[in-house]
Structures are given as structure tokens and as C-alpha cells.
PDB file of N, CA and C in Angstrom:
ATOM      1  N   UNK A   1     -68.068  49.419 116.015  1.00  0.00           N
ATOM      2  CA  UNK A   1     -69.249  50.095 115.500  1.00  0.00           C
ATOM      3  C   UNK A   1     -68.826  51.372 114.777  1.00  0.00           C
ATOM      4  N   UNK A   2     -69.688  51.693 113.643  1.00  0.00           N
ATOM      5  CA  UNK A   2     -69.193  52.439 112.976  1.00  0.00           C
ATOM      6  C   UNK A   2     -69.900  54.307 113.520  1.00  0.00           C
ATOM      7  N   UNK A   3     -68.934  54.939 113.605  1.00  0.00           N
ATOM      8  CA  UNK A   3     -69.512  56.266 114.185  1.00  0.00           C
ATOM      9  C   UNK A   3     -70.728  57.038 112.686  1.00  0.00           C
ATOM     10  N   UNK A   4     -72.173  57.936 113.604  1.00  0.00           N
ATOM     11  CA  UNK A   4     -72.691  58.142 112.788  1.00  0.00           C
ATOM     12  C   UNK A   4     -71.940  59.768 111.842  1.00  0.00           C
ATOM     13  N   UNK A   5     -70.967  60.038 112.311  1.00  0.00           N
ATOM     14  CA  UNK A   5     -70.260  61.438 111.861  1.00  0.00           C
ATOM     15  C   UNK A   5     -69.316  60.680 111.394  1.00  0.00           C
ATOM     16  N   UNK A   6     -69.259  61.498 110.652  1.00  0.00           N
ATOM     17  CA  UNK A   6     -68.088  61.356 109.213  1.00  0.00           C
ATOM     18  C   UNK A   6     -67.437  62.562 109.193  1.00  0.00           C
ATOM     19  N   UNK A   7     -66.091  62.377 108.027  1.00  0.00           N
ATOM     20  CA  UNK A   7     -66.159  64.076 107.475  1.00  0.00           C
ATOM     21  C   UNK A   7     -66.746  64.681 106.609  1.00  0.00           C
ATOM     22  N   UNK A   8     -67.630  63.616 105.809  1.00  0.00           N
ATOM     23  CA  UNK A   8     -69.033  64.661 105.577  1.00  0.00           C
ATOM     24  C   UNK A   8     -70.018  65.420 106.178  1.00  0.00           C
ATOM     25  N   UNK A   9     -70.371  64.591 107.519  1.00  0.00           N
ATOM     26  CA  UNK A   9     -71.185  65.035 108.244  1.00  0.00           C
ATOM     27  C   UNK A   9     -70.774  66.653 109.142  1.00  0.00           C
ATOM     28  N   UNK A  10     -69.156  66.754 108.938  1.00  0.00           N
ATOM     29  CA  UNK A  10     -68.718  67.601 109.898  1.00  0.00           C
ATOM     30  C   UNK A  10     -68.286  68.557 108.927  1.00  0.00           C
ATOM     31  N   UNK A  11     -68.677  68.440 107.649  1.00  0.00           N
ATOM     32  CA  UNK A  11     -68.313  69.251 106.625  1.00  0.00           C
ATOM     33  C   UNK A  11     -69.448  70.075 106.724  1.00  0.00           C
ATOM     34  N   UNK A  12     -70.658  69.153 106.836  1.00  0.00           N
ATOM     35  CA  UNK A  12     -71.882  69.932 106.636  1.00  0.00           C
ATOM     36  C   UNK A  12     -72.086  70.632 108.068  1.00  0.00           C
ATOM     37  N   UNK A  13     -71.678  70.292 109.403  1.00  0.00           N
ATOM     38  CA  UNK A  13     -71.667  71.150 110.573  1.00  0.00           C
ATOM     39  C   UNK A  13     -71.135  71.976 110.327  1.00  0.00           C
ATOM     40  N   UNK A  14     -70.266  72.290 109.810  1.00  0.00           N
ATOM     41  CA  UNK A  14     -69.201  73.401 109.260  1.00  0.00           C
ATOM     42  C   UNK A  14     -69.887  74.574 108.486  1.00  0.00           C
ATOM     43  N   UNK A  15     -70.685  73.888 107.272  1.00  0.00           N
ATOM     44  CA  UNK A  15     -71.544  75.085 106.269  1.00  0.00           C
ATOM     45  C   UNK A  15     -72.666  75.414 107.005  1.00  0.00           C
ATOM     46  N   UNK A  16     -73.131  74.643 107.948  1.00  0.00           N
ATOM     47  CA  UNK A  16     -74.039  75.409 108.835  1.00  0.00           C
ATOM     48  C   UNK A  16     -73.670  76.383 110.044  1.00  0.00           C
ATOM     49  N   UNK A  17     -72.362  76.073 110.540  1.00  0.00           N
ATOM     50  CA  UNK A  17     -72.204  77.141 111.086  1.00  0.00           C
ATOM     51  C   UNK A  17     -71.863  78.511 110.625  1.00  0.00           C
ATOM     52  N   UNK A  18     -72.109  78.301 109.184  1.00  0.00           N
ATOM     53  CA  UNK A  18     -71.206  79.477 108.177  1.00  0.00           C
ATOM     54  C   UNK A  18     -72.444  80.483 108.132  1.00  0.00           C
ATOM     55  N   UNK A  19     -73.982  80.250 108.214  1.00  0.00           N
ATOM     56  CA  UNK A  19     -75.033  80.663 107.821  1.00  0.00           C
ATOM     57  C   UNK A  19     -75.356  81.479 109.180  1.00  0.00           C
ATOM     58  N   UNK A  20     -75.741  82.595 108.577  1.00  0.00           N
ATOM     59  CA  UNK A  20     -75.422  83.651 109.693  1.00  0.00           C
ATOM     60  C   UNK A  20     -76.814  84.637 109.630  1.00  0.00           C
ATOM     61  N   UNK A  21     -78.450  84.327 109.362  1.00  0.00           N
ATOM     62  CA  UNK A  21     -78.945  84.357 109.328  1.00  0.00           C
ATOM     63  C   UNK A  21     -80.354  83.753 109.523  1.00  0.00           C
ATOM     64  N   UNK A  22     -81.963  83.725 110.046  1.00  0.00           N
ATOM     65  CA  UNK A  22     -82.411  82.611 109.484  1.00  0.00           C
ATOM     66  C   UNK A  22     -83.038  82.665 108.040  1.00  0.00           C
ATOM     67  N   UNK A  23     -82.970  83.757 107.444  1.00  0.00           N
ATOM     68  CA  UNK A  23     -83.090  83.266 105.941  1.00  0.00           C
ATOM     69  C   UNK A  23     -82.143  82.600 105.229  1.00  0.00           C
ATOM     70  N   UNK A  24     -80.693  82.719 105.612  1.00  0.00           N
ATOM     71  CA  UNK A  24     -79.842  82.139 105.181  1.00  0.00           C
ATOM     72  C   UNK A  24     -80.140  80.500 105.302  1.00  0.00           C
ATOM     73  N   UNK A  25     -80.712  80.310 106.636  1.00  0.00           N
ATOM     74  CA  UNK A  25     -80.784  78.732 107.061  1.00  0.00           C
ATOM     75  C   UNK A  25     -81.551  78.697 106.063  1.00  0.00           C
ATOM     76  N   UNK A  26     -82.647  78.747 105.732  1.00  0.00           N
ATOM     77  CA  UNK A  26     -84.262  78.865 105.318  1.00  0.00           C
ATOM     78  C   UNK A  26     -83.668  78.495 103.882  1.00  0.00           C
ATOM     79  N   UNK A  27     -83.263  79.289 103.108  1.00  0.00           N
ATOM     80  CA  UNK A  27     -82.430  78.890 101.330  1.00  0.00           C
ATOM     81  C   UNK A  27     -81.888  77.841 101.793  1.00  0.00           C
ATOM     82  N   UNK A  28     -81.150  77.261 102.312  1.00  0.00           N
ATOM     83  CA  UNK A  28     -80.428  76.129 102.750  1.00  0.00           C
ATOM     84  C   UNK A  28     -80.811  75.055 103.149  1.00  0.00           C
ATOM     85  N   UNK A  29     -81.855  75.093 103.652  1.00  0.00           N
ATOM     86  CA  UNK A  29     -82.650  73.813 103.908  1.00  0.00           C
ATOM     87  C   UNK A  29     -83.532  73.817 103.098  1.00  0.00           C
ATOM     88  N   UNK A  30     -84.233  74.745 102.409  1.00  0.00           N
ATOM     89  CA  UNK A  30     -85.158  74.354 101.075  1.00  0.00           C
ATOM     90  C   UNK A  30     -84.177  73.844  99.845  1.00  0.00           C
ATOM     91  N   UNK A  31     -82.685  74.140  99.933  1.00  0.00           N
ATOM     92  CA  UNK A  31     -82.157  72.949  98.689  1.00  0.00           C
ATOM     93  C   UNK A  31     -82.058  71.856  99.354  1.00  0.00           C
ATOM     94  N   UNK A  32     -81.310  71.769 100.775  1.00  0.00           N
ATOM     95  CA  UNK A  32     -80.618  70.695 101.350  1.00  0.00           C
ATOM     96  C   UNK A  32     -82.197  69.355 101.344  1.00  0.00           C
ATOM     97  N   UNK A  33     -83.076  69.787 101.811  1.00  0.00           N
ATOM     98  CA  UNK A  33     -84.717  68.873 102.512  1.00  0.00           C
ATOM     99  C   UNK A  33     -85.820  68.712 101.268  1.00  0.00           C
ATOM    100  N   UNK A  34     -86.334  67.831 101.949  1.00  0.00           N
ATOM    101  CA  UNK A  34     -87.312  68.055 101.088  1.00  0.00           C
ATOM    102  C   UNK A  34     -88.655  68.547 102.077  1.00  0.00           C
ATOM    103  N   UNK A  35     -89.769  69.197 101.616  1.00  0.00           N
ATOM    104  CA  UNK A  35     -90.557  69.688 102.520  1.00  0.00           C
ATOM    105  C   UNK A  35     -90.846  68.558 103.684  1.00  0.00           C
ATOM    106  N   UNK A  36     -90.787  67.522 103.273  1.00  0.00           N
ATOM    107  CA  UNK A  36     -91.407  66.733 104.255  1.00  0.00           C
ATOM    108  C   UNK A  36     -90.322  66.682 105.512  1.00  0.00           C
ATOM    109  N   UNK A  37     -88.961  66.415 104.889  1.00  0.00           N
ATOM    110  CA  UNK A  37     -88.065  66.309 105.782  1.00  0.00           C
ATOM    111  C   UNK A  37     -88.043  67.197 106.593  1.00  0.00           C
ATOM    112  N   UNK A  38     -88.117  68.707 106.060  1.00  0.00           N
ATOM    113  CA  UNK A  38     -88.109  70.019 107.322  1.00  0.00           C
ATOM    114  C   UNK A  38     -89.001  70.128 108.074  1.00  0.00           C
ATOM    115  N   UNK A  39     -90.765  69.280 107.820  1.00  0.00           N
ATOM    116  CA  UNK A  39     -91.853  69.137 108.595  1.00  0.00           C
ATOM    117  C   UNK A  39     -91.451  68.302 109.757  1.00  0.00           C
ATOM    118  N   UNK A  40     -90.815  67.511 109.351  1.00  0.00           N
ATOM    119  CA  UNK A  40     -90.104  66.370 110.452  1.00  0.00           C
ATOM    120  C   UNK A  40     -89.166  66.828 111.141  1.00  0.00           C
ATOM    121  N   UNK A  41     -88.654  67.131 111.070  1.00  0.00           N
ATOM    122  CA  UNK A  41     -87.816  67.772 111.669  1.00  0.00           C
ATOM    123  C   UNK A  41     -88.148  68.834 112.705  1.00  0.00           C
ATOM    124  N   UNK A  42     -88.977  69.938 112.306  1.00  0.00           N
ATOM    125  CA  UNK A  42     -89.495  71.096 113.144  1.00  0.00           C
ATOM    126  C   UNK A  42     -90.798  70.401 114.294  1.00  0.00           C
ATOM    127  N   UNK A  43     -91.343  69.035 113.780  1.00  0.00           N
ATOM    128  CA  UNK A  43     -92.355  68.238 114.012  1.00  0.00           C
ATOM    129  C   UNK A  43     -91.670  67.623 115.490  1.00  0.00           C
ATOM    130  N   UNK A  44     -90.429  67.390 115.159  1.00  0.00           N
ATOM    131  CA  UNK A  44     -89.670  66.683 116.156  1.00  0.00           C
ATOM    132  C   UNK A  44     -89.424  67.727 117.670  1.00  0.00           C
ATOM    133  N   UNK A  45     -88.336  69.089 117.231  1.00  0.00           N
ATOM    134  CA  UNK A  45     -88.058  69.907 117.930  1.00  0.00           C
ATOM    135  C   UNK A  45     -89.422  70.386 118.858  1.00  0.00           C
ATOM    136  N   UNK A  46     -90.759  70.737 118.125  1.00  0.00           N
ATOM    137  CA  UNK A  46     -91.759  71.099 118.290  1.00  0.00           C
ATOM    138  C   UNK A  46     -92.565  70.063 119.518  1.00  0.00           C
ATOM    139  N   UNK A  47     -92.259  68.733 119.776  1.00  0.00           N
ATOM    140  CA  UNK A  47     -92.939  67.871 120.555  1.00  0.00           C
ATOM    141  C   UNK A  47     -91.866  67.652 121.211  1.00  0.00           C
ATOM    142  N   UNK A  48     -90.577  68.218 121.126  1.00  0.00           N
ATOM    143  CA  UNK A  48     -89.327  68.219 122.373  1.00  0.00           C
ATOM    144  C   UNK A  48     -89.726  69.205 123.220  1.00  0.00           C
ATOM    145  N   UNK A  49     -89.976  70.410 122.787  1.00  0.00           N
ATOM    146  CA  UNK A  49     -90.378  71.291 123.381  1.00  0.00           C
ATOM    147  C   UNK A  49     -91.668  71.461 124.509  1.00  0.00           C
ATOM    148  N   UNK A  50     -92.780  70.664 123.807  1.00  0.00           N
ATOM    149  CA  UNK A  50     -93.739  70.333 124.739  1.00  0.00           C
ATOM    150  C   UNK A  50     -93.441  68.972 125.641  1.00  0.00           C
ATOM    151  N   UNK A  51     -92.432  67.991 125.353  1.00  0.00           N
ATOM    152  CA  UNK A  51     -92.168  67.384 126.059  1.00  0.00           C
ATOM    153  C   UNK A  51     -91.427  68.354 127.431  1.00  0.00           C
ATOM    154  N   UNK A  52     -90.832  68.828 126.832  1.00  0.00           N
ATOM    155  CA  UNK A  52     -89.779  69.577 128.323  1.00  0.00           C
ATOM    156  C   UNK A  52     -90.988  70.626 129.144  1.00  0.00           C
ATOM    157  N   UNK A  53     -92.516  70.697 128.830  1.00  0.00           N
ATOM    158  CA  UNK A  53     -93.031  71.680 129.188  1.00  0.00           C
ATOM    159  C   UNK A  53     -94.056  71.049 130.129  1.00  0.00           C
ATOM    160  N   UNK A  54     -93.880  69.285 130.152  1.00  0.00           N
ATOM    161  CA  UNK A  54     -94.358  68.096 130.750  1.00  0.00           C
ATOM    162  C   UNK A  54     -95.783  68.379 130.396  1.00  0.00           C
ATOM    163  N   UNK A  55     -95.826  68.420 129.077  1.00  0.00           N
ATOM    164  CA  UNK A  55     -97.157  68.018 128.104  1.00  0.00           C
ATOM    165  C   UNK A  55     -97.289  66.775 127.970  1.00  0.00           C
ATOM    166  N   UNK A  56     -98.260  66.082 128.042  1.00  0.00           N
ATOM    167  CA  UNK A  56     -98.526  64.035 127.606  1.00  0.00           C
ATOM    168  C   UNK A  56     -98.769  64.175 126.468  1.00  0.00           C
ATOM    169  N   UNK A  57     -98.610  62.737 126.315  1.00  0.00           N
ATOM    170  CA  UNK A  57     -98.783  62.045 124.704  1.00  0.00           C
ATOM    171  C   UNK A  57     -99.814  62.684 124.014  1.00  0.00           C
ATOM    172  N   UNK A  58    -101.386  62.405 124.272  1.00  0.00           N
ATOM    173  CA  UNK A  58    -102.154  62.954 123.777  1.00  0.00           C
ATOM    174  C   UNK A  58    -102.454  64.167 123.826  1.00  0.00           C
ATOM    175  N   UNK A  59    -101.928  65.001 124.258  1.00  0.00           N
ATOM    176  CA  UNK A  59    -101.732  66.588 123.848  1.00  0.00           C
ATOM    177  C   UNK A  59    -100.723  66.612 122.848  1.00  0.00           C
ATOM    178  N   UNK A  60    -100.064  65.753 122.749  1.00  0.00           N
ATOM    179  CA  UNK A  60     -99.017  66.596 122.004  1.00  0.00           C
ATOM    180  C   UNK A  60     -99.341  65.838 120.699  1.00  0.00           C
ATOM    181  N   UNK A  61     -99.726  64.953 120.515  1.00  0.00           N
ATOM    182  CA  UNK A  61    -100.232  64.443 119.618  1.00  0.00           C
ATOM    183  C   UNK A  61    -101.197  64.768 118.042  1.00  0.00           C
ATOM    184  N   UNK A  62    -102.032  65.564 119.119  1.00  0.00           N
ATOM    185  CA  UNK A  62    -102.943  66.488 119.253  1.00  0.00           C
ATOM    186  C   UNK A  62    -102.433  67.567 118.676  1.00  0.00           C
ATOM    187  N   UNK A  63    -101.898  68.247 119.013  1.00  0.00           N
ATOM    188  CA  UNK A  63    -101.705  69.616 118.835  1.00  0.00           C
ATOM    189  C   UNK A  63    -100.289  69.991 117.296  1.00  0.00           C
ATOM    190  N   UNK A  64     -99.502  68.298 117.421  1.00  0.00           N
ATOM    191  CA  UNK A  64     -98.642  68.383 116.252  1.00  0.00           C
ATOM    192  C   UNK A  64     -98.810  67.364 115.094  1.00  0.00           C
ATOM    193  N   UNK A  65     -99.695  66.282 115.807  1.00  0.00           N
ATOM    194  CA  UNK A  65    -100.080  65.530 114.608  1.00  0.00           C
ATOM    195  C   UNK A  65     -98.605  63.972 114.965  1.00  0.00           C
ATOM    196  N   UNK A  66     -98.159  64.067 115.433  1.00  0.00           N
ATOM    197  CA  UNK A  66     -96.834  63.121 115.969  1.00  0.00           C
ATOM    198  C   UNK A  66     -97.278  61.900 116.135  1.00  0.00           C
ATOM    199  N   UNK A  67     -97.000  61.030 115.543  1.00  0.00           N
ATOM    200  CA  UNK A  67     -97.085  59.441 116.146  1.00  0.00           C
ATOM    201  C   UNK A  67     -97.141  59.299 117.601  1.00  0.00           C
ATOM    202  N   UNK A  68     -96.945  58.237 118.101  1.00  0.00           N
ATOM    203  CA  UNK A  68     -96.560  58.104 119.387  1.00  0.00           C
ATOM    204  C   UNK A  68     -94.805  57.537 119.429  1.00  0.00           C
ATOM    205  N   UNK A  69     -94.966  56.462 118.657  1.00  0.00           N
ATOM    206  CA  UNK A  69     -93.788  56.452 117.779  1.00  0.00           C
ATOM    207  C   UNK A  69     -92.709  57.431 117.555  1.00  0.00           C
ATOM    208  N   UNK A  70     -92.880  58.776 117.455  1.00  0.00           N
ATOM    209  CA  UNK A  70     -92.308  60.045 117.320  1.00  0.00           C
ATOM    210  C   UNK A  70     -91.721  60.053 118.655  1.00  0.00           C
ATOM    211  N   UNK A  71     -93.318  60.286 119.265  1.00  0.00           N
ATOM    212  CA  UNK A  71     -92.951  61.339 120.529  1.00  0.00           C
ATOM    213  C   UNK A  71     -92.600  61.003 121.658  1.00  0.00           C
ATOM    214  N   UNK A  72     -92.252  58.773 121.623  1.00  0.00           N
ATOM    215  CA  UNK A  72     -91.397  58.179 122.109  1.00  0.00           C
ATOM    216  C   UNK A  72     -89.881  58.544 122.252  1.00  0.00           C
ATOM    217  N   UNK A  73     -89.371  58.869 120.671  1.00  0.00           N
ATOM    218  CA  UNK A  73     -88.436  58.633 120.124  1.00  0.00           C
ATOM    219  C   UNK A  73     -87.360  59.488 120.868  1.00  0.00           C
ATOM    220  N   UNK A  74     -88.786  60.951 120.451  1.00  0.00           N
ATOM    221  CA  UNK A  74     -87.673  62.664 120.750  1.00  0.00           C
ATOM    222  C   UNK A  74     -87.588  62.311 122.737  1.00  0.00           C
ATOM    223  N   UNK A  75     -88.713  61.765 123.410  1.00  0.00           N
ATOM    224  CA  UNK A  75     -88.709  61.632 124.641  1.00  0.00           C
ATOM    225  C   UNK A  75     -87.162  60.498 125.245  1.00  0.00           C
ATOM    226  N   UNK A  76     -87.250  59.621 124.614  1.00  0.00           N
ATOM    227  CA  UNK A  76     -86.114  58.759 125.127  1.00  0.00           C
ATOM    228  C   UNK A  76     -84.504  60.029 124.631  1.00  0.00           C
ATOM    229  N   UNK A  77     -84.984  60.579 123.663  1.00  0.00           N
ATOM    230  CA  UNK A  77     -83.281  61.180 123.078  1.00  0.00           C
ATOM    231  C   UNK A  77     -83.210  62.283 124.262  1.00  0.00           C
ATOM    232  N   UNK A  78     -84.571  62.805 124.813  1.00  0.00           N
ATOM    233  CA  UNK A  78     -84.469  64.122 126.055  1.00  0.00           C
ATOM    234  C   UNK A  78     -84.089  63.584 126.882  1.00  0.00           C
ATOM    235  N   UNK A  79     -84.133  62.533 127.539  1.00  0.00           N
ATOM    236  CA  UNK A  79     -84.248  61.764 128.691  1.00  0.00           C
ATOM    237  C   UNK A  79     -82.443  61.387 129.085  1.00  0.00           C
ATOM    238  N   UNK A  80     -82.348  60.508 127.666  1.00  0.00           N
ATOM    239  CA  UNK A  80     -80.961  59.543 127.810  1.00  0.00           C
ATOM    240  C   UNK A  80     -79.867  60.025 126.425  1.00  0.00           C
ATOM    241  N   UNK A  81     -80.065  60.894 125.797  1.00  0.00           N
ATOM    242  CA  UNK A  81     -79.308  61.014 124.645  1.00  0.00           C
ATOM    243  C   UNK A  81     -78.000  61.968 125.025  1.00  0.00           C
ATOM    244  N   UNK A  82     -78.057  63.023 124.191  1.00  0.00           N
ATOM    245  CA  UNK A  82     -76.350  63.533 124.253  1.00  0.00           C
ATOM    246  C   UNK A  82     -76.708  65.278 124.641  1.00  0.00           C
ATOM    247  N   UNK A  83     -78.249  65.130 125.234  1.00  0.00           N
ATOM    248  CA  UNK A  83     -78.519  66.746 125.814  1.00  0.00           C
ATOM    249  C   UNK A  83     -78.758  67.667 124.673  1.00  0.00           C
ATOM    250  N   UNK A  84     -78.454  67.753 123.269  1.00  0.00           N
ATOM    251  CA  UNK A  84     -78.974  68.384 122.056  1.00  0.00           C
ATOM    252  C   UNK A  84     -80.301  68.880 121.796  1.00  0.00           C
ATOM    253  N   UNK A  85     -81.298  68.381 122.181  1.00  0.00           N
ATOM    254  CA  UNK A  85     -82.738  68.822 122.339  1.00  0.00           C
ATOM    255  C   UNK A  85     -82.566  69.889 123.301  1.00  0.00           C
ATOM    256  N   UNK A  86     -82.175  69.417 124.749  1.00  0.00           N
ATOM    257  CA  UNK A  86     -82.564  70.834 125.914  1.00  0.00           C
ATOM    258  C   UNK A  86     -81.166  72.331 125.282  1.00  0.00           C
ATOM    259  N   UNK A  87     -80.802  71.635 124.817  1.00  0.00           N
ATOM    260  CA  UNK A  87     -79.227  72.852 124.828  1.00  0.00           C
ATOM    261  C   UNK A  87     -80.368  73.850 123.608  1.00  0.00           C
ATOM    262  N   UNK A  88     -80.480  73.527 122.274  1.00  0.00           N
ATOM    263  CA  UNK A  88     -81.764  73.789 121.745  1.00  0.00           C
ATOM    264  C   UNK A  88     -82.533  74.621 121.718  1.00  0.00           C
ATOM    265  N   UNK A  89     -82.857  73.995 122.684  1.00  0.00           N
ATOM    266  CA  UNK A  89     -84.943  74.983 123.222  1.00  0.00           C
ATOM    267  C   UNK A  89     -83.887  75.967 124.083  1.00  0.00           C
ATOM    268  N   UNK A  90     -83.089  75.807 125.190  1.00  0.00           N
ATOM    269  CA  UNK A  90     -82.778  76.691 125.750  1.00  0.00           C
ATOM    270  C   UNK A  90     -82.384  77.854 125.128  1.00  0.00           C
ATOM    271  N   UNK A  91     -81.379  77.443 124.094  1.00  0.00           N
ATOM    272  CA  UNK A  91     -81.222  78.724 123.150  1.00  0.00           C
ATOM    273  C   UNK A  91     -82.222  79.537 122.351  1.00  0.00           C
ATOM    274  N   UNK A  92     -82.962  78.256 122.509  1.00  0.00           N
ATOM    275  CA  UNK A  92     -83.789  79.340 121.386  1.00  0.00           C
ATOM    276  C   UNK A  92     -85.206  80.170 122.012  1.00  0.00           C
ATOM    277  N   UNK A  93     -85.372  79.474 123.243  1.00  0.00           N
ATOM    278  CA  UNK A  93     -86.354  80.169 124.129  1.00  0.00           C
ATOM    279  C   UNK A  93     -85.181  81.571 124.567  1.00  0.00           C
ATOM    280  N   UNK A  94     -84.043  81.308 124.939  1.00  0.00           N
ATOM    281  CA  UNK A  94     -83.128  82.442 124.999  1.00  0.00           C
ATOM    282  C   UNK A  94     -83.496  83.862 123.984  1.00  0.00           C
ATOM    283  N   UNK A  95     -83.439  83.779 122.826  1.00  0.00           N
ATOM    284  CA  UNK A  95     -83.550  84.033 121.431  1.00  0.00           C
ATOM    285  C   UNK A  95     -85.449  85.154 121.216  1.00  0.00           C
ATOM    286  N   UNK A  96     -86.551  84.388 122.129  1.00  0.00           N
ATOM    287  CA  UNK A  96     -87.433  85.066 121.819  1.00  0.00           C
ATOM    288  C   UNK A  96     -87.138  86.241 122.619  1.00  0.00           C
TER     289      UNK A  96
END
């Protein structure tokens, strides 16, 4: 099976760790995304977050607009994935 990282992919981990700001991120993902993609994205983190806060489906649904489909998705990656969601929120609840 083919791994989803490359050395592109670790090229681009690389220029993101270079960005040392969040406006810096912010210019960077408005070339890198397209709006929709960064909605999805923050859409995702955003119903991880209420997942870890043991919010249900239809609240969160509710409150971000998420498929169920979605909020399956981010729930199975919290549950069984590689821990990237909680490491995340922790930091960034750290952060407020």
C-alpha cells in the first residue's frame, strides 16, 4: 500500500512549520485553499472539538452545519486514528 506522505507532503510540513505567526498561516492558506477548502477544514476541527466536549450529532450539526457523514468521519479519526485531533484542541485550548 502506498503511504499517504510523500516528500511533497513533508515538504509542505516543513513550510508550515516555517510560519511563525497566525497571519502568516492566514496568507498561506488563502493561496494554498480555496475558501471552501478552509471552511472544511475549520468545519472539521470545529465538530472535533465538540465531539471531545461529548456534544451529539444533532447539536453539532446544528450549530456547524456538518453532515452526519462529517461528523462520523472526524468521530471515528478521534476515536481510532493517529491522536492528531486531541493533540490539536489540546494545544490550542492551551493557547486561549
Amino acid at each position: 500500500m502506498t503511504s499517504i506522505f510523500t516528500k511533497e507532503s513533508d515538504r509542505l510540513f516543513q513550510a508550515l512549520l516555517s510560519l511563525k505567526t497566525p497571519e502568516e498561516y492566514r496568507l498561506f492558506f488563502e493561496d494554498l485553499c480555496t475558501v471552501g477548502e478552509i471552511h472544511a477544514l475549520a468545519q472539521r476541527f470545529q465538530v472535533a472539538g465538540m465531539l471531545k466536549d461529548k456534544k451529539n450529532y444533532q447539536e453539532i450539526a446544528a450549530a456547524t452545519g456538518a453532515s452526519s457523514a462529517t461528523i462520523s468521519r472526524v468521530n471515528r479519526c478521534l476515536r481510532y486514528g493517529s491522536g492528531g485531533y486531541t493533540m490539536a484542541l489540546e494545544r490550542s485550548n492551551d493557547a486561549d
